[in-house]
N, C-alpha and C. Protein backbone atom coordinates (compact mmCIF):
# COMPACT_ATOMS: atom_id res chain seq x y z
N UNK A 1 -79.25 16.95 -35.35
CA UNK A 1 -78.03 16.30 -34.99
C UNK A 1 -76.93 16.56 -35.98
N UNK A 2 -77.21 16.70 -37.24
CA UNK A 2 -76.75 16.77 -38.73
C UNK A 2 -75.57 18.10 -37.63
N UNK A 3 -76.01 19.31 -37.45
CA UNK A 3 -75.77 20.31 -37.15
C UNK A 3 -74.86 20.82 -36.24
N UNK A 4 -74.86 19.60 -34.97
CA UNK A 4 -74.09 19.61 -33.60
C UNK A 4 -72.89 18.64 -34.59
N UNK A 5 -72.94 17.96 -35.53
CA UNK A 5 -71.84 16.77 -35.82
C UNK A 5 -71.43 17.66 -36.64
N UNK A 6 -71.17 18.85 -37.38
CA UNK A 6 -70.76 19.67 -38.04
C UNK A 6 -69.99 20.25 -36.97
N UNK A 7 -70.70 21.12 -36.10
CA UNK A 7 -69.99 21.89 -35.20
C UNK A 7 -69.22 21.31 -34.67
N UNK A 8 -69.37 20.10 -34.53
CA UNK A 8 -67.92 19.47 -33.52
C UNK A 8 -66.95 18.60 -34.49
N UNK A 9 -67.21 18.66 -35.80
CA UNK A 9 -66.35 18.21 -36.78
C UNK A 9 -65.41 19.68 -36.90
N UNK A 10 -66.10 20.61 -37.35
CA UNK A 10 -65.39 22.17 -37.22
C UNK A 10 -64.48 22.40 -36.17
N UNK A 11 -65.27 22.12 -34.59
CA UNK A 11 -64.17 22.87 -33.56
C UNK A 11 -63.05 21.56 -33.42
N UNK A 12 -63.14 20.24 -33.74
CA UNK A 12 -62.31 19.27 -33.48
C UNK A 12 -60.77 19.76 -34.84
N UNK A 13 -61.15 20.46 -35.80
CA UNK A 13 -60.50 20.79 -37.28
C UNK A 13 -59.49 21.85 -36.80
N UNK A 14 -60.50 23.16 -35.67
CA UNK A 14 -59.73 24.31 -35.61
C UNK A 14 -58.89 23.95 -34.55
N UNK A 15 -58.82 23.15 -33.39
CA UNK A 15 -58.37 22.33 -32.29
C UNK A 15 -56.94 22.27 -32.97
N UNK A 16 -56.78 21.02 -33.90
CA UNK A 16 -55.38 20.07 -34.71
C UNK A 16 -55.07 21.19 -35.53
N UNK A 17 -55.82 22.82 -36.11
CA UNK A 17 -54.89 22.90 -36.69
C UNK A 17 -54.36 24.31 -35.68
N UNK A 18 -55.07 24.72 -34.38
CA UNK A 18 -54.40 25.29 -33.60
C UNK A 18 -53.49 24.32 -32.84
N UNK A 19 -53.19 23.36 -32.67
CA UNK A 19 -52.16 22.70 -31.97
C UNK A 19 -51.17 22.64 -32.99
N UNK A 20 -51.25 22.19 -34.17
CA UNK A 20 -50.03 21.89 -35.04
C UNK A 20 -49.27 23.59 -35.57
N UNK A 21 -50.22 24.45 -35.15
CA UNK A 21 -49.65 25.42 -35.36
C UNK A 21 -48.79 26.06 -34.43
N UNK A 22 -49.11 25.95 -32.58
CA UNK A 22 -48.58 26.14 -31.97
C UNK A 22 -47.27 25.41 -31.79
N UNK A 23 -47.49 23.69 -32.08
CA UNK A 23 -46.18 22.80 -31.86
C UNK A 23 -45.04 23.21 -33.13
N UNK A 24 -45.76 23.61 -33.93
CA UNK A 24 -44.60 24.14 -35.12
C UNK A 24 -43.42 25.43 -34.61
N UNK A 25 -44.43 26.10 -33.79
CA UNK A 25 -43.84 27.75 -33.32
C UNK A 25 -42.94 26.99 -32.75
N UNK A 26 -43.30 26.16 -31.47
CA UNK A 26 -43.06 26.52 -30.35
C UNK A 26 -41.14 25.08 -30.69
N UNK A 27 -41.57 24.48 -31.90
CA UNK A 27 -40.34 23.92 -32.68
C UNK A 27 -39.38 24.42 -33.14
N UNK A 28 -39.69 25.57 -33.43
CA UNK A 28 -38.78 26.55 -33.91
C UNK A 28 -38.09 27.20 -33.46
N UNK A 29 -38.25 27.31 -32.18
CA UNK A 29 -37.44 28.27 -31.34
C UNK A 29 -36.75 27.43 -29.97
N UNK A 30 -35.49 27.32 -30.44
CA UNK A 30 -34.62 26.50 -29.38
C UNK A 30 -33.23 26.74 -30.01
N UNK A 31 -32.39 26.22 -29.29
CA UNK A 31 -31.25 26.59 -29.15
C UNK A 31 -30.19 25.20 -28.23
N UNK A 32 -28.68 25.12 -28.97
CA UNK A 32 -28.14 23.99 -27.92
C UNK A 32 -26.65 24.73 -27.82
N UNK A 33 -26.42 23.93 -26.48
CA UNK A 33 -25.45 24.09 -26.20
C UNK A 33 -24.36 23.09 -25.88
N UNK A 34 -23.26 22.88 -26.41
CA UNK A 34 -22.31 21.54 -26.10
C UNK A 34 -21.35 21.86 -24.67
N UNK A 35 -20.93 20.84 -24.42
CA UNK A 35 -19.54 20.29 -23.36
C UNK A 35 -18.70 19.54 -23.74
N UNK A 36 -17.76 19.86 -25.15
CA UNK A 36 -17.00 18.75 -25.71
C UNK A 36 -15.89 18.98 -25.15
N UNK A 37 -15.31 17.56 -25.31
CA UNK A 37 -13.44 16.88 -25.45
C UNK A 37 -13.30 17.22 -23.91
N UNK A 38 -14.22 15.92 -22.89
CA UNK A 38 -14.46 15.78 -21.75
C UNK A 38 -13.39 14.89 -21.26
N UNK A 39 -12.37 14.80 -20.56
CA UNK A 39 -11.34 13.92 -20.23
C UNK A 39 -11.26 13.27 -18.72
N UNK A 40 -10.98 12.66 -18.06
CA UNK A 40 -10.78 11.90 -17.19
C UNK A 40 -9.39 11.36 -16.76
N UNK A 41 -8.99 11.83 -15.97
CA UNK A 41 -7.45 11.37 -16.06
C UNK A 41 -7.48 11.06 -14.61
N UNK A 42 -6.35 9.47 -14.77
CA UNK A 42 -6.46 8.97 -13.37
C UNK A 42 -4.98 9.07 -13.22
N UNK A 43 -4.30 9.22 -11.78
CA UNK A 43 -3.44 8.74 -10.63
C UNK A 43 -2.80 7.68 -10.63
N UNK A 44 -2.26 7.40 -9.29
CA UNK A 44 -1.87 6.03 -9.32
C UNK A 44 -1.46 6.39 -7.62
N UNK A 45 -1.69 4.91 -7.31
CA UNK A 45 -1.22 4.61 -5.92
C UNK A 45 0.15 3.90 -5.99
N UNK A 46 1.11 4.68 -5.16
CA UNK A 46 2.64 3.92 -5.40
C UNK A 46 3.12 3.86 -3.91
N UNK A 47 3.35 2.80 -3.46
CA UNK A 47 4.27 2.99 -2.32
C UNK A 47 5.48 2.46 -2.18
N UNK A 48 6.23 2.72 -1.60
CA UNK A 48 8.09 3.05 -1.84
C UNK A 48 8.69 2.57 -0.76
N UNK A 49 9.56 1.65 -0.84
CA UNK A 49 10.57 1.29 0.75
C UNK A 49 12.18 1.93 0.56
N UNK A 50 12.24 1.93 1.98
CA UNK A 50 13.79 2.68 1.55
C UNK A 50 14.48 2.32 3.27
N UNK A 51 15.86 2.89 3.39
CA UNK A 51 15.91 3.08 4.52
C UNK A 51 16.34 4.10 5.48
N UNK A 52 16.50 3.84 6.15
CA UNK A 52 16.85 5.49 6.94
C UNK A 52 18.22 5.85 6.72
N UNK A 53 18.04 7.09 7.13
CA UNK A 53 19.76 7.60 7.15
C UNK A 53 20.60 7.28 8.36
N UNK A 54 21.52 5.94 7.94
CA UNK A 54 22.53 5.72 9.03
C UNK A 54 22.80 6.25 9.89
N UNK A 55 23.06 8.04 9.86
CA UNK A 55 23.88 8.95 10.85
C UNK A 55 22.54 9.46 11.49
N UNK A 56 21.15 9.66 10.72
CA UNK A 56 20.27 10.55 11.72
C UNK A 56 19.26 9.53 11.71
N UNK A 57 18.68 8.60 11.48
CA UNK A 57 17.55 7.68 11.58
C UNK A 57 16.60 8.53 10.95
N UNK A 58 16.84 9.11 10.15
CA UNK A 58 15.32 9.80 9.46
C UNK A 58 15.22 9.40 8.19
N UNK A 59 14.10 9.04 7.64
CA UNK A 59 13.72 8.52 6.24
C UNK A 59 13.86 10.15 5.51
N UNK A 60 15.26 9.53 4.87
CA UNK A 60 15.79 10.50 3.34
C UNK A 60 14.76 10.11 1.77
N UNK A 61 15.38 9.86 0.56
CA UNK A 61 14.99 9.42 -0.25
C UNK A 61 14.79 8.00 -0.22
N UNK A 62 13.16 7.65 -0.06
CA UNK A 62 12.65 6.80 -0.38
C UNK A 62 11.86 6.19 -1.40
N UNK A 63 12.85 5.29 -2.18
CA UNK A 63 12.19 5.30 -3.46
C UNK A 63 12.63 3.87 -4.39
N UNK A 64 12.57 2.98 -3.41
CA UNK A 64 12.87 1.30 -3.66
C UNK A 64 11.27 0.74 -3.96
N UNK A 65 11.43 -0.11 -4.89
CA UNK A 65 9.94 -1.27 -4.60
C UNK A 65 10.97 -2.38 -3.58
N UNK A 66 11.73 -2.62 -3.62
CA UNK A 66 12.16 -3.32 -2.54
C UNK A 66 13.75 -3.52 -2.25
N UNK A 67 13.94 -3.70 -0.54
CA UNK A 67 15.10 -3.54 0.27
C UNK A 67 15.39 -4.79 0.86
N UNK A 68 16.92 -4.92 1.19
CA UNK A 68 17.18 -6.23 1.98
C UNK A 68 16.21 -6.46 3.58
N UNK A 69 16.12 -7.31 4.23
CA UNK A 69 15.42 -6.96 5.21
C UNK A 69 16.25 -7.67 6.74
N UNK A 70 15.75 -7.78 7.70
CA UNK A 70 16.50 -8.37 8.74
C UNK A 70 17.43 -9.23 8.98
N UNK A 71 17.90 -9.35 9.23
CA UNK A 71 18.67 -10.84 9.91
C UNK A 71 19.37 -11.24 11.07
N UNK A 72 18.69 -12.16 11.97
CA UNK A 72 19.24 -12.57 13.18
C UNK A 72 19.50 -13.66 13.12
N UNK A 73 21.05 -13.64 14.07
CA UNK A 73 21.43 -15.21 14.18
C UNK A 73 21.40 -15.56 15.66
N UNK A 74 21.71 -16.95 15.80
CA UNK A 74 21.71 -16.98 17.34
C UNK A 74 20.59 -16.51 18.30
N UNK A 75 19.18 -16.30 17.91
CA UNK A 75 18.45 -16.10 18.60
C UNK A 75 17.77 -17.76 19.82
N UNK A 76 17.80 -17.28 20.79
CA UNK A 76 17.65 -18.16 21.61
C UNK A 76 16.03 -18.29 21.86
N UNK A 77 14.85 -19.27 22.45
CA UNK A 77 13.70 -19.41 22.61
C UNK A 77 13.14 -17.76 24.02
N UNK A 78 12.08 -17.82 23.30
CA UNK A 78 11.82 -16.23 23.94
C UNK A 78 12.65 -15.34 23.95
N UNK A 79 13.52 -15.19 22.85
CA UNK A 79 14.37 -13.58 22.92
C UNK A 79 13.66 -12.88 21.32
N UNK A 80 13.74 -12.00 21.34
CA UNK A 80 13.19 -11.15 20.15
C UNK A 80 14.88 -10.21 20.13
N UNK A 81 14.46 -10.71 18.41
CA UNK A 81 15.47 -9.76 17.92
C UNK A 81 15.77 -8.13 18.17
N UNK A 82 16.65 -7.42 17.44
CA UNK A 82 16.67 -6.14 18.29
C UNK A 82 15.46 -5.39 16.75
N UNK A 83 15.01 -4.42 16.83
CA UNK A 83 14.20 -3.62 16.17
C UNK A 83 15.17 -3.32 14.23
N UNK A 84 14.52 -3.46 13.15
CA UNK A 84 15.50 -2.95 12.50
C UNK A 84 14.37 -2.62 11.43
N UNK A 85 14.80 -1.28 11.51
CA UNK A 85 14.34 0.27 10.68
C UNK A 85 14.32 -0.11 9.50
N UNK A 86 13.06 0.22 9.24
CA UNK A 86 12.85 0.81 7.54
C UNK A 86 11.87 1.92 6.65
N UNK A 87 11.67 2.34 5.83
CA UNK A 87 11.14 3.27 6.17
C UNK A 87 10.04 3.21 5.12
N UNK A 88 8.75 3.18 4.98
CA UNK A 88 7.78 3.61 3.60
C UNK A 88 6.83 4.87 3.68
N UNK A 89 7.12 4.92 1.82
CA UNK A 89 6.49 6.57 1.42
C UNK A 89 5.62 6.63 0.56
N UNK A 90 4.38 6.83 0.95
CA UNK A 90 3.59 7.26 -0.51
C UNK A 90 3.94 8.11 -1.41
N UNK A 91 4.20 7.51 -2.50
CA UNK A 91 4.64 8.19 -3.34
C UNK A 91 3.71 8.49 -4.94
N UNK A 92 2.34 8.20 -4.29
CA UNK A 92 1.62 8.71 -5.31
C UNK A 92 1.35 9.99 -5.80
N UNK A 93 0.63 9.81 -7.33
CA UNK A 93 0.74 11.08 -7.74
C UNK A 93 -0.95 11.68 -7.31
N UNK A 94 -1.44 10.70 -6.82
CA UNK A 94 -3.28 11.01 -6.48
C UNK A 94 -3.10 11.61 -5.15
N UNK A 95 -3.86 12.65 -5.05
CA UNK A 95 -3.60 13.44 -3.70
C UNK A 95 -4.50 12.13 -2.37
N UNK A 96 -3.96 10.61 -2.23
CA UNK A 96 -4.80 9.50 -1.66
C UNK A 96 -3.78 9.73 -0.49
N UNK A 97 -4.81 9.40 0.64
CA UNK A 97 -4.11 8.37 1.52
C UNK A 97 -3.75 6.66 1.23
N UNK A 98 -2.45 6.25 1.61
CA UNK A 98 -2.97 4.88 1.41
C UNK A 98 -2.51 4.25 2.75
N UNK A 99 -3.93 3.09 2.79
CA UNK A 99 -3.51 2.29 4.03
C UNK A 99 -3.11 0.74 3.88
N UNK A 100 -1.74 0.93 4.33
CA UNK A 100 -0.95 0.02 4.22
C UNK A 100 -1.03 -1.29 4.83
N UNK A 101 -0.81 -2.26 4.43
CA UNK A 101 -1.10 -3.60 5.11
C UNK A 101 0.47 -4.49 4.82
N UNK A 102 0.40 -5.49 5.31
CA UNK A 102 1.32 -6.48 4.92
C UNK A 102 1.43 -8.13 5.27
N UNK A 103 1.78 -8.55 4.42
CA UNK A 103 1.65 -9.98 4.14
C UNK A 103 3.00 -10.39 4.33
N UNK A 104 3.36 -11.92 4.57
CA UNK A 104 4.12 -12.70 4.61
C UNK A 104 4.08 -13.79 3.34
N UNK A 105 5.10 -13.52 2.42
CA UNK A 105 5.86 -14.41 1.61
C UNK A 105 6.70 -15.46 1.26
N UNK A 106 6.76 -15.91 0.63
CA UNK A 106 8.16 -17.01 0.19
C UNK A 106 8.86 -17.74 1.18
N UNK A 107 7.90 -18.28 1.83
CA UNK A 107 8.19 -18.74 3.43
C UNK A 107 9.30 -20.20 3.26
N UNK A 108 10.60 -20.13 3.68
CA UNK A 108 11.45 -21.11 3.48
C UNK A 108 12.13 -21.47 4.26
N UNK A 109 12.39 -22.85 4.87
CA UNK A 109 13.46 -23.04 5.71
C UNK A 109 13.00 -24.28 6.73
N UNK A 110 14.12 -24.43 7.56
CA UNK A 110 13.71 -25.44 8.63
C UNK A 110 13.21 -25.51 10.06
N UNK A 111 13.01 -24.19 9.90
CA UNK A 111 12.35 -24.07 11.19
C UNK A 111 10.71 -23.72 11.24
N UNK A 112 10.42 -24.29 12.31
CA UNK A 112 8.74 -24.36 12.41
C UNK A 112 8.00 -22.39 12.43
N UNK A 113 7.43 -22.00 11.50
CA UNK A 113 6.98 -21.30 11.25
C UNK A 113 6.33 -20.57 11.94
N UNK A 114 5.58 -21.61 13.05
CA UNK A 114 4.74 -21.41 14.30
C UNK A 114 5.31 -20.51 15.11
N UNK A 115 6.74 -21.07 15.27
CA UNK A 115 7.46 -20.73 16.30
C UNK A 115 7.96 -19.34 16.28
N UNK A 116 7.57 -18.51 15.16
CA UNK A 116 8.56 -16.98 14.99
C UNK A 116 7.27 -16.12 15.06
N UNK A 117 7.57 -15.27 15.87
CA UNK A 117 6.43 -14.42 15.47
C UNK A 117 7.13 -12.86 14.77
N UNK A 118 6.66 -12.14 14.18
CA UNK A 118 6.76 -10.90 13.61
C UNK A 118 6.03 -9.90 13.93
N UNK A 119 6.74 -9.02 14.42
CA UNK A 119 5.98 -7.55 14.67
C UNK A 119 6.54 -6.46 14.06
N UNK A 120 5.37 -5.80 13.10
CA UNK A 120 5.53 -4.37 12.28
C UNK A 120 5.37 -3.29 12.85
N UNK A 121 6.05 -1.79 13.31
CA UNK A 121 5.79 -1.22 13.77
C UNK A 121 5.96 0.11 13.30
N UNK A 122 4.88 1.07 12.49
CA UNK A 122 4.57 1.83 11.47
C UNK A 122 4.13 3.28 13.02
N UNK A 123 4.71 4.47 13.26
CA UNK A 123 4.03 5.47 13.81
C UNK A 123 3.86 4.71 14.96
N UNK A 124 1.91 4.30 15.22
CA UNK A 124 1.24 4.77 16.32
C UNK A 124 0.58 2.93 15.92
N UNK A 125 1.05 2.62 15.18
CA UNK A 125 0.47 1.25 14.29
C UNK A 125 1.45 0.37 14.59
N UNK A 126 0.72 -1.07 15.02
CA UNK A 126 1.38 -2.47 14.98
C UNK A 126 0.64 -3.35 14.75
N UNK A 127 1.39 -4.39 14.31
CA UNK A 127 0.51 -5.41 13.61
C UNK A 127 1.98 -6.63 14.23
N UNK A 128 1.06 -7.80 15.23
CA UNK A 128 2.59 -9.23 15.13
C UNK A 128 1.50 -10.24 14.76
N UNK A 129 2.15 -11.45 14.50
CA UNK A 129 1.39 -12.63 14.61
C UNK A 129 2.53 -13.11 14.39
N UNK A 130 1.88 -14.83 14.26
CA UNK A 130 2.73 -15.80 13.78
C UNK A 130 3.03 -15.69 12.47
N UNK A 131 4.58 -16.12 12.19
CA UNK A 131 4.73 -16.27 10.81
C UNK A 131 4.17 -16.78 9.82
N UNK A 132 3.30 -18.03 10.38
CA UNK A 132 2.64 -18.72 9.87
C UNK A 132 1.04 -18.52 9.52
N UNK A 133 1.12 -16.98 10.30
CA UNK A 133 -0.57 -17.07 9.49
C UNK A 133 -0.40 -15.21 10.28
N UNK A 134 0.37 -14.57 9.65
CA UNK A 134 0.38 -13.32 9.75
C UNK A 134 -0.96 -12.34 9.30
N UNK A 135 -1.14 -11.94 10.41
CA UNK A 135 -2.93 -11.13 10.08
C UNK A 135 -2.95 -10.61 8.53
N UNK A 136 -2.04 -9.47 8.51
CA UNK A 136 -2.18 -8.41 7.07
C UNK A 136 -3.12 -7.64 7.10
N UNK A 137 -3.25 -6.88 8.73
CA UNK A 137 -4.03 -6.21 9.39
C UNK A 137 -3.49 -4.93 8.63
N UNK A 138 -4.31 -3.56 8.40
CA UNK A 138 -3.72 -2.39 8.26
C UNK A 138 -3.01 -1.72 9.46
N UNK A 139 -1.70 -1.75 8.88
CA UNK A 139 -0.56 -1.19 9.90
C UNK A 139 -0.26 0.47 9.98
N UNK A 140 -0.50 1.18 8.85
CA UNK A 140 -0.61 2.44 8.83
C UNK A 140 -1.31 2.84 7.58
N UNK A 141 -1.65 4.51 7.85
CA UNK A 141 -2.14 5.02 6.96
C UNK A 141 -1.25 6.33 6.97
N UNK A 142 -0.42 6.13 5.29
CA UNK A 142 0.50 7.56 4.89
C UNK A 142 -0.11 8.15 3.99
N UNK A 143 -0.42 9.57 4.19
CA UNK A 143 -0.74 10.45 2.99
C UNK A 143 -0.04 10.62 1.96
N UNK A 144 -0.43 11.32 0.84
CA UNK A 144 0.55 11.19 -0.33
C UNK A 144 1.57 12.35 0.38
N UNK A 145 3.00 11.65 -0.50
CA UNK A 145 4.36 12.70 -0.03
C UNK A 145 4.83 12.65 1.43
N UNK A 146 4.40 11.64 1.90
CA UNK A 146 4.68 11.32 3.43
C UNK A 146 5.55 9.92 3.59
N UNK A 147 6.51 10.02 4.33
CA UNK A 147 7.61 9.19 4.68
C UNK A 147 6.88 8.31 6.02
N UNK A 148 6.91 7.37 6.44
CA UNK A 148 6.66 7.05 7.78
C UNK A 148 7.92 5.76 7.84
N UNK A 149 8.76 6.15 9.14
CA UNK A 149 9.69 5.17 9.91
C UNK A 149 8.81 4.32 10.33
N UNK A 150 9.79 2.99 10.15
CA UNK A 150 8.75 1.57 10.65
C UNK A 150 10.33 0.68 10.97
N UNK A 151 9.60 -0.22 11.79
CA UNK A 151 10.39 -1.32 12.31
C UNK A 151 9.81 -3.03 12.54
N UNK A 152 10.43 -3.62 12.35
CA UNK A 152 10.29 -4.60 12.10
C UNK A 152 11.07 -5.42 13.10
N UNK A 153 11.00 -6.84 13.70
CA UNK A 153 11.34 -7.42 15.32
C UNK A 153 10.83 -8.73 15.01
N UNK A 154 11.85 -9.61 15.04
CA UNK A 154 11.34 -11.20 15.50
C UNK A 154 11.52 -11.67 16.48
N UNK A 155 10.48 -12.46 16.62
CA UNK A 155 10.67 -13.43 18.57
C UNK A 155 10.68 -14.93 18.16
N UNK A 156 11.68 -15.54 18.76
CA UNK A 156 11.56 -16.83 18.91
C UNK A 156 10.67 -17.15 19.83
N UNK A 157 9.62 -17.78 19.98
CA UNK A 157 8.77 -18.49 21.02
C UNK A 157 9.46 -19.02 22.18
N UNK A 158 8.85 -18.77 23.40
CA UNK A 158 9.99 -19.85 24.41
C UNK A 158 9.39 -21.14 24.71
N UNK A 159 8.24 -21.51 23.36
CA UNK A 159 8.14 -23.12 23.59
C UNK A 159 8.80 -24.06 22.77
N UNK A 160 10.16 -23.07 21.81
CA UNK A 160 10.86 -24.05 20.87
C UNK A 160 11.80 -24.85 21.82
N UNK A 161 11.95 -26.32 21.16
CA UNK A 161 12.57 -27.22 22.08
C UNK A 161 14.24 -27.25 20.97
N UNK A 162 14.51 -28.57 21.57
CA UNK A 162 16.04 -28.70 21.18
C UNK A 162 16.02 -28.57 19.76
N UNK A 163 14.54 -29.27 18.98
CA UNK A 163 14.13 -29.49 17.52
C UNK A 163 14.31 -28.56 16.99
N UNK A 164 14.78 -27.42 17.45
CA UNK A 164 14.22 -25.41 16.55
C UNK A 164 16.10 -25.42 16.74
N UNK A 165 17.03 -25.74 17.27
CA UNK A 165 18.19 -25.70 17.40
C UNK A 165 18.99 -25.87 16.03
N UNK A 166 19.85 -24.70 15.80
CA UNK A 166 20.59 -24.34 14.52
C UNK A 166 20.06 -24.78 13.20
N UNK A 167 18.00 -24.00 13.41
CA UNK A 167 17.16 -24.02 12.40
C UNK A 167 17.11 -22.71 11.73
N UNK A 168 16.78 -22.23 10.68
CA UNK A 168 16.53 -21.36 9.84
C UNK A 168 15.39 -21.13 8.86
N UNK A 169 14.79 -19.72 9.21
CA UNK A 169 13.58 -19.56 8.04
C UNK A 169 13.76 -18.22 7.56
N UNK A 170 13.24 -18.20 6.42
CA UNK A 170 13.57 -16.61 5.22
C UNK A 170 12.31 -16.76 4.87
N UNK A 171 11.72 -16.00 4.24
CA UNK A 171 10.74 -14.92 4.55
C UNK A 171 10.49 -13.75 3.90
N UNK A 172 9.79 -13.33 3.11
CA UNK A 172 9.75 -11.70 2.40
C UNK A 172 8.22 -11.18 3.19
N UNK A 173 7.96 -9.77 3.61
CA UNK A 173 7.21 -9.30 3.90
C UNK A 173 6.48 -8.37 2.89
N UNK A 174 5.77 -8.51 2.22
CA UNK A 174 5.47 -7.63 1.17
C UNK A 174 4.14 -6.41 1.81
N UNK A 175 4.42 -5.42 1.58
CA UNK A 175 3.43 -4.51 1.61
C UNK A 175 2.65 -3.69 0.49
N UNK A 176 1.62 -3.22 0.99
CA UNK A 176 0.42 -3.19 -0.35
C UNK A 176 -0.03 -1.72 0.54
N UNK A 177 -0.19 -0.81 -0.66
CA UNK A 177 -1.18 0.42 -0.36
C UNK A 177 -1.88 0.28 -0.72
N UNK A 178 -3.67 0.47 -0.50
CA UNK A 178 -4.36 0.45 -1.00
C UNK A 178 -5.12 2.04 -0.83
């Protein structure tokens, strides 16, 4: 037994010092390669109001965060105002689409809120509700460097009574690209 515990003390010896000899080689030989001063640079989503050109109705330079907006007087129960143009442009620098939505703001005045409805009208896109709880549905989607004509229209309800008579509400519509 003396004899077999030799021999396998021996081949267990030549084993560790053929492995440590191979892991040494096989340590030695490599090589690296880098990918430095890796950057990331972001964009931005911008969208722009403006309005059309008086003489041709086509959106010129558009490049307001914000414009005066409608105003009707004398609207009677069930008449809607007449349509009045405006125009927004993506004006980002990220080659994005952005799809536009819009909200109702700074809601002020004496007349019942209920009673007005608003309709946005972007291209091929509309979005109305009540003033009072305006969807902020996506109304269009402009690519970057793209102008899109839009219009905007209020309706008096024809269930306002004598109470809605020489009342007034103001209003900001704010829009968001996302």
């Amino acid at each position: 037994m003396k004899i077999n515990k030799k021999i396998a003390i021996s081949f267990l010896t030549i084993a560790g010092v053929l492995t440590a000899v191979v892991g040494i080689t096989l340590a030695q030989f490599g090589n690296d390669a880098s990918l430095t001063g890796n950057t990331l640079s972001t964009g931005n989503a911008d969208l722009r109001i403006g309005n059309p050109s008086s003489t041709t109705g086509i959106c010129g330079a558009v490049n307001s965060e914000s414009i005066g907006g409608i105003h009707t007087s004398d609207l009677a129960p069930g008449q809607t105002s007449e349509a009045h143009p405006f125009c927004l442009r993506n004006a980002s620098d990220s080659p994005i689409s952005l799809n536009v939505t819009g909200v109702v703001n700074n809601v002020s005045g004496t007349l019942d809120q209920g009673l007005v409805t608003i309709a946005i009208e972007c291209g091929s896109g509309t979005v109305s509700g009540p003033l009072n709880s305006f969807p902020g549905d996506t109304i269009v989607t402009i690519d970057q460097g793209v102008s899109q004509l839009c219009s905007i229209t209020q309706t008096l309800s024809g269930a306002a009574t004598n109470s809605a008579a020489n009342s007034s509400v103001t209003y900001d519509v704010v829009f968001t690209g996302t």
